[in-house]
C-alpha atoms as a PDB file:
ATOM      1  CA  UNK A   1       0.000   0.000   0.000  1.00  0.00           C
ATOM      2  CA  UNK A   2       1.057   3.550  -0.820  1.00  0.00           C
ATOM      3  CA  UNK A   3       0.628   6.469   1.183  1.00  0.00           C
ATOM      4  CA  UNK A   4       1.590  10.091   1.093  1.00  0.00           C
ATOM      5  CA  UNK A   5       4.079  11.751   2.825  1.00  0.00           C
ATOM      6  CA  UNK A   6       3.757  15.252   3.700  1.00  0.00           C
ATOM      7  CA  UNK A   7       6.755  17.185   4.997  1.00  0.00           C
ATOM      8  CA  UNK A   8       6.384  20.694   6.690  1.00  0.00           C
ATOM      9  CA  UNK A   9       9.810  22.404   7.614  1.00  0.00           C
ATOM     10  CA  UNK A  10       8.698  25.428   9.950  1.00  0.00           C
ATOM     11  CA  UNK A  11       9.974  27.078  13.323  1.00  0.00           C
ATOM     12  CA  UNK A  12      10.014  25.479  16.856  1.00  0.00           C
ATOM     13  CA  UNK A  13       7.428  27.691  18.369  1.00  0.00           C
ATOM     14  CA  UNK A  14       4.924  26.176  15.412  1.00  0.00           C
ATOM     15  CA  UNK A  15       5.260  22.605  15.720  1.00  0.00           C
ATOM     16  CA  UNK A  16       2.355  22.197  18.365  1.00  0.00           C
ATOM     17  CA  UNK A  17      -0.041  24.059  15.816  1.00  0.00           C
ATOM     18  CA  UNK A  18       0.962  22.196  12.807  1.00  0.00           C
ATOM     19  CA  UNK A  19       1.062  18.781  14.694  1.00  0.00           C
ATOM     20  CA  UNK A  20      -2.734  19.540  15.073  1.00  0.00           C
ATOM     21  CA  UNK A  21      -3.301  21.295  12.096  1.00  0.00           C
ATOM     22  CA  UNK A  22      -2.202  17.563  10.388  1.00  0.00           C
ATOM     23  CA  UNK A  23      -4.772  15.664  12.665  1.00  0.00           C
ATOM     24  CA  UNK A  24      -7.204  18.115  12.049  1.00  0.00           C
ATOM     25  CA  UNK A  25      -6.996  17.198   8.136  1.00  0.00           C
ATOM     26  CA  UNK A  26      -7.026  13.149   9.323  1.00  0.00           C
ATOM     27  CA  UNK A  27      -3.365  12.023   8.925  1.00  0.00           C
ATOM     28  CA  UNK A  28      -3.019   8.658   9.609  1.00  0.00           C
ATOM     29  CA  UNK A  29       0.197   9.635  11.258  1.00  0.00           C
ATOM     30  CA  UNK A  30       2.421  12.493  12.269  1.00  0.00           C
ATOM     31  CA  UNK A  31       5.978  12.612  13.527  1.00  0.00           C
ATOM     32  CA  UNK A  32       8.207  15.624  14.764  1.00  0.00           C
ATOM     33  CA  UNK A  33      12.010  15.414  14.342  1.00  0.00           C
ATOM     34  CA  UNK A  34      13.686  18.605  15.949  1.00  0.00           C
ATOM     35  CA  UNK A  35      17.065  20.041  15.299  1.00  0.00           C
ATOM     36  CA  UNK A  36      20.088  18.076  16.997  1.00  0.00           C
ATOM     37  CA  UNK A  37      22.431  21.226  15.629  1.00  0.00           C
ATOM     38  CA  UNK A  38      22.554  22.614  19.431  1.00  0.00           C
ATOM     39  CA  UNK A  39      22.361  19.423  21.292  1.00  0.00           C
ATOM     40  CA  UNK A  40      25.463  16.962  21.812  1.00  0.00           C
ATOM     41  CA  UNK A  41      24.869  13.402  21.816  1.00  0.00           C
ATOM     42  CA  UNK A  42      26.109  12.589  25.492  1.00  0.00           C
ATOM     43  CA  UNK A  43      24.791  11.662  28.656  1.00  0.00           C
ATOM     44  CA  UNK A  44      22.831  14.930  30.421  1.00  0.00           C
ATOM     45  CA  UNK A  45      22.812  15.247  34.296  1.00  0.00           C
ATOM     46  CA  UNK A  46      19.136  13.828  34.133  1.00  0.00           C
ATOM     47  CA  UNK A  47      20.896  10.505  32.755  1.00  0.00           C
ATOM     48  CA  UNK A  48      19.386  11.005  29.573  1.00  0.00           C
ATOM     49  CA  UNK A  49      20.670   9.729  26.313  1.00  0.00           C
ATOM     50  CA  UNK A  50      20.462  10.203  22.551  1.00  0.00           C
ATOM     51  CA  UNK A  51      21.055   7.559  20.219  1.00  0.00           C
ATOM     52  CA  UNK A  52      18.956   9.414  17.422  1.00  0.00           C
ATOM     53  CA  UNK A  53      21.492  10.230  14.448  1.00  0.00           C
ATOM     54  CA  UNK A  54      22.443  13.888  14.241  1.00  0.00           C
ATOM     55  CA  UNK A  55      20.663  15.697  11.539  1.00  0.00           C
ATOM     56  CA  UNK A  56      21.212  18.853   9.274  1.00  0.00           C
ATOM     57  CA  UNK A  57      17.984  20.388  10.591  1.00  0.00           C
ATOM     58  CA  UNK A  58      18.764  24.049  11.444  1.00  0.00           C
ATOM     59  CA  UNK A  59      18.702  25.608  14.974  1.00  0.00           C
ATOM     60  CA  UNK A  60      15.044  26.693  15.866  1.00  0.00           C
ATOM     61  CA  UNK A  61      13.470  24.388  13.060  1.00  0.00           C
ATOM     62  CA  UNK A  62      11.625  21.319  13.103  1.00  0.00           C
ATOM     63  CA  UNK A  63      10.527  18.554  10.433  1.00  0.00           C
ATOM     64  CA  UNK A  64       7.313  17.555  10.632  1.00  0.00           C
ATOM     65  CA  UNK A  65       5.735  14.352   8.614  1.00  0.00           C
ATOM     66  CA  UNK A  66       2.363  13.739   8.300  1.00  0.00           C
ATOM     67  CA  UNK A  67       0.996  10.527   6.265  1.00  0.00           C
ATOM     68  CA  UNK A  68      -1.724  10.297   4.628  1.00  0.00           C
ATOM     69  CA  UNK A  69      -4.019   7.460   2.894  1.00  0.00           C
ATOM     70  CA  UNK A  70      -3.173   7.323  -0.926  1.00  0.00           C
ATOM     71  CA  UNK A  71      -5.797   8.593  -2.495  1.00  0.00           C
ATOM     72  CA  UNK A  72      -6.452  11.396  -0.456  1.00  0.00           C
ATOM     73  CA  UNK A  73      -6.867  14.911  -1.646  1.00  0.00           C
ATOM     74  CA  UNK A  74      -3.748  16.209  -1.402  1.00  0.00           C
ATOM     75  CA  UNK A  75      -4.279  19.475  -3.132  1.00  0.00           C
ATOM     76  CA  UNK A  76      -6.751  20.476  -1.030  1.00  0.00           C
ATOM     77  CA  UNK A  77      -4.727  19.480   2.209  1.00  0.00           C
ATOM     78  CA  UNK A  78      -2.013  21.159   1.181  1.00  0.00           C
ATOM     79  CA  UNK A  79      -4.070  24.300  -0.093  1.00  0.00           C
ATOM     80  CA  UNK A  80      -5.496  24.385   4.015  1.00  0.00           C
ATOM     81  CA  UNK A  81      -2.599  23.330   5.462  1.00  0.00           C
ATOM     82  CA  UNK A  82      -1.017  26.607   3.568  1.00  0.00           C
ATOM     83  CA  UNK A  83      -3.791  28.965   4.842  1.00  0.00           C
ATOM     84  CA  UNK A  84      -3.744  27.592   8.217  1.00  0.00           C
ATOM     85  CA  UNK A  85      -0.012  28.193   8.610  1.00  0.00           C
ATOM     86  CA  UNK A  86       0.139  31.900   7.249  1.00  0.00           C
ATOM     87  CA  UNK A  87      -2.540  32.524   9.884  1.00  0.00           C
ATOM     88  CA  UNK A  88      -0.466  31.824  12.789  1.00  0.00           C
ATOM     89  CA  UNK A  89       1.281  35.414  12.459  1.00  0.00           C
ATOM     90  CA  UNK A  90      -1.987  37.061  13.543  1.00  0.00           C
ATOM     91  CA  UNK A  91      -1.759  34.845  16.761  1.00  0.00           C
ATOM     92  CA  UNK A  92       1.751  35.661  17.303  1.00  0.00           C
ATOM     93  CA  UNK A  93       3.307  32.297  16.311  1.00  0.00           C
ATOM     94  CA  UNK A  94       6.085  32.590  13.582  1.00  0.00           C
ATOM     95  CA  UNK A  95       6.354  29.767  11.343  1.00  0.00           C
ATOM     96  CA  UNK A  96       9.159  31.080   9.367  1.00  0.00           C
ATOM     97  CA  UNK A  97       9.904  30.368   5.962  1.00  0.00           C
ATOM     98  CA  UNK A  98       8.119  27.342   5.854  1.00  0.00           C
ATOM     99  CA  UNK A  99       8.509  24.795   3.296  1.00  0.00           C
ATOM    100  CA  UNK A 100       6.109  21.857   2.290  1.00  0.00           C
ATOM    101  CA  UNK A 101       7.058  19.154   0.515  1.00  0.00           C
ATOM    102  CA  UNK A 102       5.267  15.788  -0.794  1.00  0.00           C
ATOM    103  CA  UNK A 103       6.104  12.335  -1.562  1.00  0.00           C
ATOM    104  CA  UNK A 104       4.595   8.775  -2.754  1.00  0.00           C
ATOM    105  CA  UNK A 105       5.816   5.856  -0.241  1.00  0.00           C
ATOM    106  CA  UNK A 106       5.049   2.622   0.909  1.00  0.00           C
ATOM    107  CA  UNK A 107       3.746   1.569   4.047  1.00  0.00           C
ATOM    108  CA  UNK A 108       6.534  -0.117   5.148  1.00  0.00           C
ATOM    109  CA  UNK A 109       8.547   3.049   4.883  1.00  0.00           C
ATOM    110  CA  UNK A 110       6.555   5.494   7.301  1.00  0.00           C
ATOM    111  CA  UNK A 111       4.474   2.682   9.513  1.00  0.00           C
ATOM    112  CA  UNK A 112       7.369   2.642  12.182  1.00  0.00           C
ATOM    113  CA  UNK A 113       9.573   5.207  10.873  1.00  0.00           C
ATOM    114  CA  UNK A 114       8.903   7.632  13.511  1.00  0.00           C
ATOM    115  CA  UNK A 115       9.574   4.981  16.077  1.00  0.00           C
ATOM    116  CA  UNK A 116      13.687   5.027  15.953  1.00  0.00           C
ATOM    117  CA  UNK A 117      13.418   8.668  17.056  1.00  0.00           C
ATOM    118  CA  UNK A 118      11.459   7.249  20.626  1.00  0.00           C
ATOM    119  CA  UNK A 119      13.902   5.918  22.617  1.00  0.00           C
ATOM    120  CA  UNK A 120      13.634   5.685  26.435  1.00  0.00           C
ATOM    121  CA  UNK A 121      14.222   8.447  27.965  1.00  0.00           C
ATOM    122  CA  UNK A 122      15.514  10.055  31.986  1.00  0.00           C
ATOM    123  CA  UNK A 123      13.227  13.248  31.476  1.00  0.00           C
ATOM    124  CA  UNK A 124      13.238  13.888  35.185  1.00  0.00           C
ATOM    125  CA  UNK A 125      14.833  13.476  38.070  1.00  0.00           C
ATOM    126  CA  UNK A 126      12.701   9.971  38.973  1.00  0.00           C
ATOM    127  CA  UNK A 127      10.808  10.165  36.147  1.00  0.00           C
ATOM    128  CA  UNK A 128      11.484   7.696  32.849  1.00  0.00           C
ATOM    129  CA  UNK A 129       9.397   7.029  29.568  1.00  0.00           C
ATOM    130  CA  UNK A 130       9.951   3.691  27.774  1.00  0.00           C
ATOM    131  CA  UNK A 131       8.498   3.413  24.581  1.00  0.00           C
ATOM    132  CA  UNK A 132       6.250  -0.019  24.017  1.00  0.00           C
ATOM    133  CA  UNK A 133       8.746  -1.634  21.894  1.00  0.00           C
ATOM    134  CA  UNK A 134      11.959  -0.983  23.626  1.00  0.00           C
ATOM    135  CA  UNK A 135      13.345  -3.115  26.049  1.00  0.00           C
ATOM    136  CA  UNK A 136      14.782  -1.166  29.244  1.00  0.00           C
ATOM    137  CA  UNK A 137      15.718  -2.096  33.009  1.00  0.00           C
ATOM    138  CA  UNK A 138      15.007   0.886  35.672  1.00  0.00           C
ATOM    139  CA  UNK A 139      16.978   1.436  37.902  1.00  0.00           C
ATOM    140  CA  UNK A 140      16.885   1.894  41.902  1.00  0.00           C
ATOM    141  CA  UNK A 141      13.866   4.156  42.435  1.00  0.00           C
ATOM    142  CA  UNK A 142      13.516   4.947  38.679  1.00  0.00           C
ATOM    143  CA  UNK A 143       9.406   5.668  37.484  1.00  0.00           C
ATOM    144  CA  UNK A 144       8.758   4.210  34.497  1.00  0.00           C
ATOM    145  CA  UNK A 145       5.852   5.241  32.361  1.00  0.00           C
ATOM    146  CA  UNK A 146       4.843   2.347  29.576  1.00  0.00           C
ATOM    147  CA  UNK A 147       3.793   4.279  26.460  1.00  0.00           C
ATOM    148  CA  UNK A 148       2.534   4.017  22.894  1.00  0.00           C
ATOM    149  CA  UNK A 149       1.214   7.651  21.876  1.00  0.00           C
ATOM    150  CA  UNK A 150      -0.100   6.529  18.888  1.00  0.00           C
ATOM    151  CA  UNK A 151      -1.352   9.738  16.782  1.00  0.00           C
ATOM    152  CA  UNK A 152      -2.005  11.391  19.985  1.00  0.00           C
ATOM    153  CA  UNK A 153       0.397  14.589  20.866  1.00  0.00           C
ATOM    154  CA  UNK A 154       2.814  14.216  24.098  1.00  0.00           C
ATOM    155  CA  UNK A 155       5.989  11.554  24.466  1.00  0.00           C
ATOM    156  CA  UNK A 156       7.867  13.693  26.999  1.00  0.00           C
ATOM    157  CA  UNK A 157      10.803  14.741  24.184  1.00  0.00           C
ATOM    158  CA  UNK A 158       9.141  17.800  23.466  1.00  0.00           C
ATOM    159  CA  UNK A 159      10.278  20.594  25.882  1.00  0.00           C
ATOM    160  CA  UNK A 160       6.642  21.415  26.781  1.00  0.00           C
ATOM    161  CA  UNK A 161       6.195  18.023  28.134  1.00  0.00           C
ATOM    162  CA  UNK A 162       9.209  17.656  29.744  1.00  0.00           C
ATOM    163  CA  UNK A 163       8.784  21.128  31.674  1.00  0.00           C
ATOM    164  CA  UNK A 164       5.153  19.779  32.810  1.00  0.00           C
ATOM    165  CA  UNK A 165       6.698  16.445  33.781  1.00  0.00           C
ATOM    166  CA  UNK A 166       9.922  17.974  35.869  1.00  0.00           C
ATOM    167  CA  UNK A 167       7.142  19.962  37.458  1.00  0.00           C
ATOM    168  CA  UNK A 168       5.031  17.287  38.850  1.00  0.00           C
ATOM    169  CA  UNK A 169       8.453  15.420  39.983  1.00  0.00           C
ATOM    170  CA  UNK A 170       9.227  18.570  42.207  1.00  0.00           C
ATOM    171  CA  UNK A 171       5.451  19.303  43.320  1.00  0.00           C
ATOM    172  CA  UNK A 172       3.682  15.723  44.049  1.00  0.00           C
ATOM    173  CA  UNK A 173       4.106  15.131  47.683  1.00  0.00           C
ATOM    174  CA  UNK A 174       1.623  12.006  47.647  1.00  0.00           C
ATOM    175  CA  UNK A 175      -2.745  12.072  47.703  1.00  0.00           C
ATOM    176  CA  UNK A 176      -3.377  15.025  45.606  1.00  0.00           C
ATOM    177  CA  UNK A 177      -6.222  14.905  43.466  1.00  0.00           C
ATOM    178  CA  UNK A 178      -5.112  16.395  39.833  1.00  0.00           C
ATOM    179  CA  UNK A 179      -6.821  17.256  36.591  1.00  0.00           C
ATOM    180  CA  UNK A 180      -4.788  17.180  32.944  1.00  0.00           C
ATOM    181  CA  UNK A 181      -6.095  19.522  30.516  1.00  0.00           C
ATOM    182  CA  UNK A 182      -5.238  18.465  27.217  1.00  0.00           C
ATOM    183  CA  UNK A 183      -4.114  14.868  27.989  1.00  0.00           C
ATOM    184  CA  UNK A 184      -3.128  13.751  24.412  1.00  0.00           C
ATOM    185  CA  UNK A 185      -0.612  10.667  24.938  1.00  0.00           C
ATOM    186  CA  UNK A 186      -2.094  10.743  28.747  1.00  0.00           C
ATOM    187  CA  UNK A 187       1.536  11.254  29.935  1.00  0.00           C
ATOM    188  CA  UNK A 188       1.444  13.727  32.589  1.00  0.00           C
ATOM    189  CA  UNK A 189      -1.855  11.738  33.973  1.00  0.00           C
ATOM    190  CA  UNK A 190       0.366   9.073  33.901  1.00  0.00           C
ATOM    191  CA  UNK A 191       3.609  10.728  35.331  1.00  0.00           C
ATOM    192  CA  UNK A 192       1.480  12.483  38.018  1.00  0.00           C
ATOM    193  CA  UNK A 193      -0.081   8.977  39.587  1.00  0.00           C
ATOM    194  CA  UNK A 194       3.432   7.201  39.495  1.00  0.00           C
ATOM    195  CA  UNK A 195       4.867  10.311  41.476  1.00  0.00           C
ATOM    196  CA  UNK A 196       1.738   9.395  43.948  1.00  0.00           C
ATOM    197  CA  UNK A 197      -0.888  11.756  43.099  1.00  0.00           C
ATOM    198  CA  UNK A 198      -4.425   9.903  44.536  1.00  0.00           C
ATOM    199  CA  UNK A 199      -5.963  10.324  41.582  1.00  0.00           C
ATOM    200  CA  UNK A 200      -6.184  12.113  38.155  1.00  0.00           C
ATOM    201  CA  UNK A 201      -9.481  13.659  35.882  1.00  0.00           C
ATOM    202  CA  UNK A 202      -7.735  13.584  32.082  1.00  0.00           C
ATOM    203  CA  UNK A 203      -9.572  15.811  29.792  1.00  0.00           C
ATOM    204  CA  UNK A 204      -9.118  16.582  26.086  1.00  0.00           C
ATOM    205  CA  UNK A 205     -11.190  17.797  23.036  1.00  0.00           C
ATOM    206  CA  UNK A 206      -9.622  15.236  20.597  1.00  0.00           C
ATOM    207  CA  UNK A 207     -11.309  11.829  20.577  1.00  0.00           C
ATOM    208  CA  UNK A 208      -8.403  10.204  19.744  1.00  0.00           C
ATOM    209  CA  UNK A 209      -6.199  11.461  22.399  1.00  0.00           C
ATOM    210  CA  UNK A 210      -9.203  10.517  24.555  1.00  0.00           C
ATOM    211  CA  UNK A 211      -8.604   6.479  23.189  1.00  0.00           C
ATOM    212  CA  UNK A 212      -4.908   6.795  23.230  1.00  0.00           C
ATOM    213  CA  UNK A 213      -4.713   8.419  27.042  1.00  0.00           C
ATOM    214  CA  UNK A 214      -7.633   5.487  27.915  1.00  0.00           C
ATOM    215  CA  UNK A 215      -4.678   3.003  26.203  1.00  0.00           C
ATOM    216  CA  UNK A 216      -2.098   4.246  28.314  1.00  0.00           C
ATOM    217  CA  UNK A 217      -3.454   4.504  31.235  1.00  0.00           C
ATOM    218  CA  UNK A 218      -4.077   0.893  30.958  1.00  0.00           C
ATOM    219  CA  UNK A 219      -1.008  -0.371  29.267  1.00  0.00           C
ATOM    220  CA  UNK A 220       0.123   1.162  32.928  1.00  0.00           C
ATOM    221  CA  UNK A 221      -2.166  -0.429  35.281  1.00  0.00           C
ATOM    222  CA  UNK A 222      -3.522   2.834  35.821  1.00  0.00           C
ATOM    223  CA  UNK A 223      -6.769   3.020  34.947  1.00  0.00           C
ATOM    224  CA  UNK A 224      -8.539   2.739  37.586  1.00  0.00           C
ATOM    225  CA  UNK A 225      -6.776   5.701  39.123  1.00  0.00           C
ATOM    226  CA  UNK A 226      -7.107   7.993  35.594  1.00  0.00           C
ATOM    227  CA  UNK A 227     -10.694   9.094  35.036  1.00  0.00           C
ATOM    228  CA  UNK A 228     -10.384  10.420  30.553  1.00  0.00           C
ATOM    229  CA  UNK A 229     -13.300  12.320  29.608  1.00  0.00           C
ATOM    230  CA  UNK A 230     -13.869  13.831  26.274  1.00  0.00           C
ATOM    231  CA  UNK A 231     -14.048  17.720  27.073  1.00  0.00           C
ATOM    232  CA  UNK A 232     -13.268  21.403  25.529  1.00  0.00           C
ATOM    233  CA  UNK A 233     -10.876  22.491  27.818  1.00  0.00           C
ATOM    234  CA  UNK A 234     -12.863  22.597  31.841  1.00  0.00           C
ATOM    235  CA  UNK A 235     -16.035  22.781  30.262  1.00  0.00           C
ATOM    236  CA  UNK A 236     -17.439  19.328  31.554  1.00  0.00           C
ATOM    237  CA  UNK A 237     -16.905  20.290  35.483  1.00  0.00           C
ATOM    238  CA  UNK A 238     -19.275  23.203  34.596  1.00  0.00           C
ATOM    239  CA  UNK A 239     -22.150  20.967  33.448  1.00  0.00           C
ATOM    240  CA  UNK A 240     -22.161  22.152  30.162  1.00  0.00           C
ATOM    241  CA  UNK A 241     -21.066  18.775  28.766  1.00  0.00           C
ATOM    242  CA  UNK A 242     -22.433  15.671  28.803  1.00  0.00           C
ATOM    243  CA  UNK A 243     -20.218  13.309  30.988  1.00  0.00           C
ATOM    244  CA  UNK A 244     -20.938   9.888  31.118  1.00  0.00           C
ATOM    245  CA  UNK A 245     -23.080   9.856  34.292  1.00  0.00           C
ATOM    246  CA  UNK A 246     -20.490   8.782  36.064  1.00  0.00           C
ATOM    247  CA  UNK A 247     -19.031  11.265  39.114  1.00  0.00           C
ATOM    248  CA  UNK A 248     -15.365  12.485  38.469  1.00  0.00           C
ATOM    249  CA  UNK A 249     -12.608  10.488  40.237  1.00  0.00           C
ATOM    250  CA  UNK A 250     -10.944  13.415  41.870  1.00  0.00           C
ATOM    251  CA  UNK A 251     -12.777  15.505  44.607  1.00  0.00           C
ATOM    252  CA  UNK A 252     -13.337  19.276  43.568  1.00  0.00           C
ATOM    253  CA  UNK A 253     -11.769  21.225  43.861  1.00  0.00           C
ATOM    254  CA  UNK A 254      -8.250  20.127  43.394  1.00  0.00           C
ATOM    255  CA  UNK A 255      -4.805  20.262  44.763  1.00  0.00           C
ATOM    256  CA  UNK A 256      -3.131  20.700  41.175  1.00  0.00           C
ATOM    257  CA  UNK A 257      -4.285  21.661  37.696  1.00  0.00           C
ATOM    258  CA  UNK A 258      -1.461  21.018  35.001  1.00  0.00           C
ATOM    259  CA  UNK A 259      -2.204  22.052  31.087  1.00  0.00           C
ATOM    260  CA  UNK A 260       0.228  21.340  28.299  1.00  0.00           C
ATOM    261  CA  UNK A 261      -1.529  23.271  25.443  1.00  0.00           C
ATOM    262  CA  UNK A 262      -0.929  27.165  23.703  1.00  0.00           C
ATOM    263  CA  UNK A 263      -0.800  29.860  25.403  1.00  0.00           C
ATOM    264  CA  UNK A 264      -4.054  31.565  23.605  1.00  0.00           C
ATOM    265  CA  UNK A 265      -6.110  28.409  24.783  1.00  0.00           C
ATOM    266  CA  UNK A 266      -4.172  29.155  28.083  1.00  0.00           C
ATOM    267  CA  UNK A 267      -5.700  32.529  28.481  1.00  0.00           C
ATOM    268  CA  UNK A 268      -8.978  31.454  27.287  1.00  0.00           C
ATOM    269  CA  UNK A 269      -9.718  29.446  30.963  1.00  0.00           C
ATOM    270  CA  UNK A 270      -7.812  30.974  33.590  1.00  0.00           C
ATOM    271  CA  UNK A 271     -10.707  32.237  35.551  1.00  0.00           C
ATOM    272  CA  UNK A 272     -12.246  28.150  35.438  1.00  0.00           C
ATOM    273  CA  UNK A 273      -8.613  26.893  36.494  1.00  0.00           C
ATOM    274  CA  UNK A 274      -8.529  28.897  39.951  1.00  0.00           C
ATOM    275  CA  UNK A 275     -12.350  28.278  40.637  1.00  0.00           C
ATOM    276  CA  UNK A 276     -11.040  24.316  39.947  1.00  0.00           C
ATOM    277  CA  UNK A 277      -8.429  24.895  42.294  1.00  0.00           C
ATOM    278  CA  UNK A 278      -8.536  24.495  46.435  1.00  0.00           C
ATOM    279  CA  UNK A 279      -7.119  27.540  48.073  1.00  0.00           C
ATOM    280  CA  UNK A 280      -3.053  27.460  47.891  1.00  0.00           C
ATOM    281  CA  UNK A 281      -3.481  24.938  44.923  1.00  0.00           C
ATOM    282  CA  UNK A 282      -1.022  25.150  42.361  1.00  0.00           C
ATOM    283  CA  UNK A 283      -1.439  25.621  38.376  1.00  0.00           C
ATOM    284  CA  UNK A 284       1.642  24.502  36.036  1.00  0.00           C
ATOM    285  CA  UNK A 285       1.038  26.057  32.664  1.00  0.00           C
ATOM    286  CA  UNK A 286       3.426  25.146  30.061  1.00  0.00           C
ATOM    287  CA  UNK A 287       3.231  25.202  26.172  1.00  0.00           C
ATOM    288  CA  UNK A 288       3.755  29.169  26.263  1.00  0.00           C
ATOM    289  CA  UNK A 289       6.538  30.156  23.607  1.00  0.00           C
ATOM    290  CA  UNK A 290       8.791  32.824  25.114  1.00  0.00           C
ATOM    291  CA  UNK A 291       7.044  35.880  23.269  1.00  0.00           C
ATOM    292  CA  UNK A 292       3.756  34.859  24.912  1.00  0.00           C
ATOM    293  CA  UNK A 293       5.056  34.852  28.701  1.00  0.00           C
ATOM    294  CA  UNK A 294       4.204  38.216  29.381  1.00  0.00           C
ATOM    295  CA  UNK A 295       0.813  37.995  28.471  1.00  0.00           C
ATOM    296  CA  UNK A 296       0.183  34.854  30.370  1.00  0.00           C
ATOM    297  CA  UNK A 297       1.422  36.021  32.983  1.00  0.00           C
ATOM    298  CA  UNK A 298      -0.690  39.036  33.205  1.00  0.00           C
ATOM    299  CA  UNK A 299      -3.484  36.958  32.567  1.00  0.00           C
ATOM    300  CA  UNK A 300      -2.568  34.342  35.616  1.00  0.00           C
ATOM    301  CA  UNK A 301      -1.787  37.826  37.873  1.00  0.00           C
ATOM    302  CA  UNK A 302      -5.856  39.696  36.914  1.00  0.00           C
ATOM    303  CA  UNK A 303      -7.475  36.428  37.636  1.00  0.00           C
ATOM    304  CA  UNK A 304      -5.949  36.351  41.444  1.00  0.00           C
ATOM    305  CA  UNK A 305      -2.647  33.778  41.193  1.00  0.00           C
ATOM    306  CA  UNK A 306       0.615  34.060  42.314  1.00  0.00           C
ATOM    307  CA  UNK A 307       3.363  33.093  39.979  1.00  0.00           C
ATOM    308  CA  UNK A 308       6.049  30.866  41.532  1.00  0.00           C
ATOM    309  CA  UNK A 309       8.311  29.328  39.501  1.00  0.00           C
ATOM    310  CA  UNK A 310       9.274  29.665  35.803  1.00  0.00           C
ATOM    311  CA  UNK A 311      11.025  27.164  33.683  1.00  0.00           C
ATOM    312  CA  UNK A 312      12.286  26.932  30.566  1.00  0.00           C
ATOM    313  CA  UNK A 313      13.356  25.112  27.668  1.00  0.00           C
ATOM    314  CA  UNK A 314      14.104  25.512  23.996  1.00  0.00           C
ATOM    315  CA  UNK A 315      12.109  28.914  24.390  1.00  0.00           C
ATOM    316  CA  UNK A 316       9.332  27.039  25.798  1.00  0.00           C
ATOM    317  CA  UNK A 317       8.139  28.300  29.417  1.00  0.00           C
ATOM    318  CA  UNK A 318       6.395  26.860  32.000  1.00  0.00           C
ATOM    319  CA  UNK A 319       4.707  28.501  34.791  1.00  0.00           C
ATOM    320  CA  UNK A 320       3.991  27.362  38.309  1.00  0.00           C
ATOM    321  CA  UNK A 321       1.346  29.586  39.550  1.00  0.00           C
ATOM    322  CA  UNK A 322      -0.412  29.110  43.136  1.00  0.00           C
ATOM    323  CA  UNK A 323      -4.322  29.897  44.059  1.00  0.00           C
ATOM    324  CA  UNK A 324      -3.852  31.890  47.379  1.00  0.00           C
ATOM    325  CA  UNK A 325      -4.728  30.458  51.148  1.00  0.00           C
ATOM    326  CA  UNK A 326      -8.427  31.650  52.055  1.00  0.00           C
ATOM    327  CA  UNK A 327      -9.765  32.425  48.319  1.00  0.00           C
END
């Protein structure tokens, strides 16, 4: 079987976007190689290793691939896909001089192509990702998360995930009740219960994040302590979504509220994050590209937090803010 192969070369801060942007037009698969030009192949204080071969991507670009079934319509994905792109200026998000590119190949060629670029990986200090098909031994109080993300976003290599997941390492104590906005993979649901979180409410818009986080969570043993519900952002703890009829695993409000998604959609729910939130429970926001900050943090500061930490990565920020004792 043939399928084709779509290649988008754009900037770092526009890889989330485009990732959806290619699920949005029904790939069948997408993969995200970034630029190795900065990075040395070695072992990192973490313990973390890279076996992926360097490439000639430039510093600050990525290549995305997204496949798709052969006889799609390629002209018209590519005529969106365009559009969609050149819109993310007016949101603040520069793509660059982007480049698309297409290709015929066969199956065998892209079905587990992505998969030499997943290796396991020491992304925190007790935190470690094993991809299904690797073989790996931890090691004396090592966390390992069992995953397969499928076509669902989030396998802990992309800064944004790794600043959520170094978070939860340094803020789980043990019996906090947590909600994931914008699961994809599942990861930081995942991440969050092995650190000893009680239990976790995983939320996201995409129904197949919502199959591949359900997957995960059980490929872990976990799901009977992860609770995934289909939802736009917090909407379903507001009743305005239908939810199963089942009651949420976690008791509202929460100790912790982590979201790995854009800083616009950020901004968009602040004010439903700290009502989610017990008093002096915390809020790690990450996905915000380093020309957003400002604005989210203005946005975190009006709606009554108080930021307390900031990390970053690869231009990528994450903030730890806190809901204040007695609010």
């Amino acid at each position: 079987m043939k399928w084709h192969e779509l290649t988008i070369r754009t900037r770092t801060e526009a890889v989330e976007m485009v990732t959806n942007f290619l699920h949005e037009l029904e790939a069948d698969g997408v993969s995200v190689e970034e630029s190795w030009a900065d990075r040395k192949p070695e072992v990192t204080p973490l313990g973390e290793w890279y076996d992926r071969p360097l490439n000639a991507i430039p510093a600050g670009w990525v290549e995305i691939k997204g496949w798709f079934v052969e006889g799609a319509d390629m002209a018209a994905v590519t005529r969106t896909l365009h559009a969609r792109i050149g819109e993310l200026r007016d949101y603040g998000i520069d793509p660059g001089e982007y480049a698309l590119e297409e290709a015929l190949v066969d199956e065998e060629d892209w079905a587990d192509a992505w998969k030499k670029y997943f290796k396991p990986l020491r992304v925190s200090e007790r935190l470690t990702i094993r991809p299904t098909w690797e073989p790996y031994e931890p090691g004396p109080g090592e966390l390992v998360i069992d995953l397969d993300p499928g076509m669902a976003f989030g396998t802990g290599t992309h800064a944004t995930t790794a600043l959520c997941l170094r978070a939860l390492d340094r803020i789980i104590q043990g019996g906090e009740d947590v909600i994931d906005v914008g699961t994809g993979s599942g990861i930081l649901a995942i991440g969050a219960v092995k650190l000893g979180a009680r239990n976790v409410l995983a939320l996201d818009l995409d129904p197949v994040a919502v199959s591949s986080a359900k997957a995960n969570a059980e490929l872990n043993g976990l799901s009977d302590r992860i609770d995934v519900r289909e939802s736009d952002l917090l909407g379903v703890l507001r009743g305005s979504e239908t939810s199963n009829g089942k009651p949420f695993n976690v008791q509202l409000p929460v100790d912790l509220v982590v979201a790995n998604i854009l800083a616009e959609i950020i901004l968009r729910f602040i004010d439903d994050v700290y009502a989610a939130l017990k008093p002096g429970g915390l809020y790690i926001a990450s996905g915000i590209y380093i020309n957003k900050e400002q604005d989210v943090r203005r946005g975190l500061e009006e709606a009554g937090f108080e930021i307390v930490r900031r990390d970053e990565q690869d231009d990528w920020i994450a903030l730890t803010a806190r809901k204040p004792e007695g609010r």
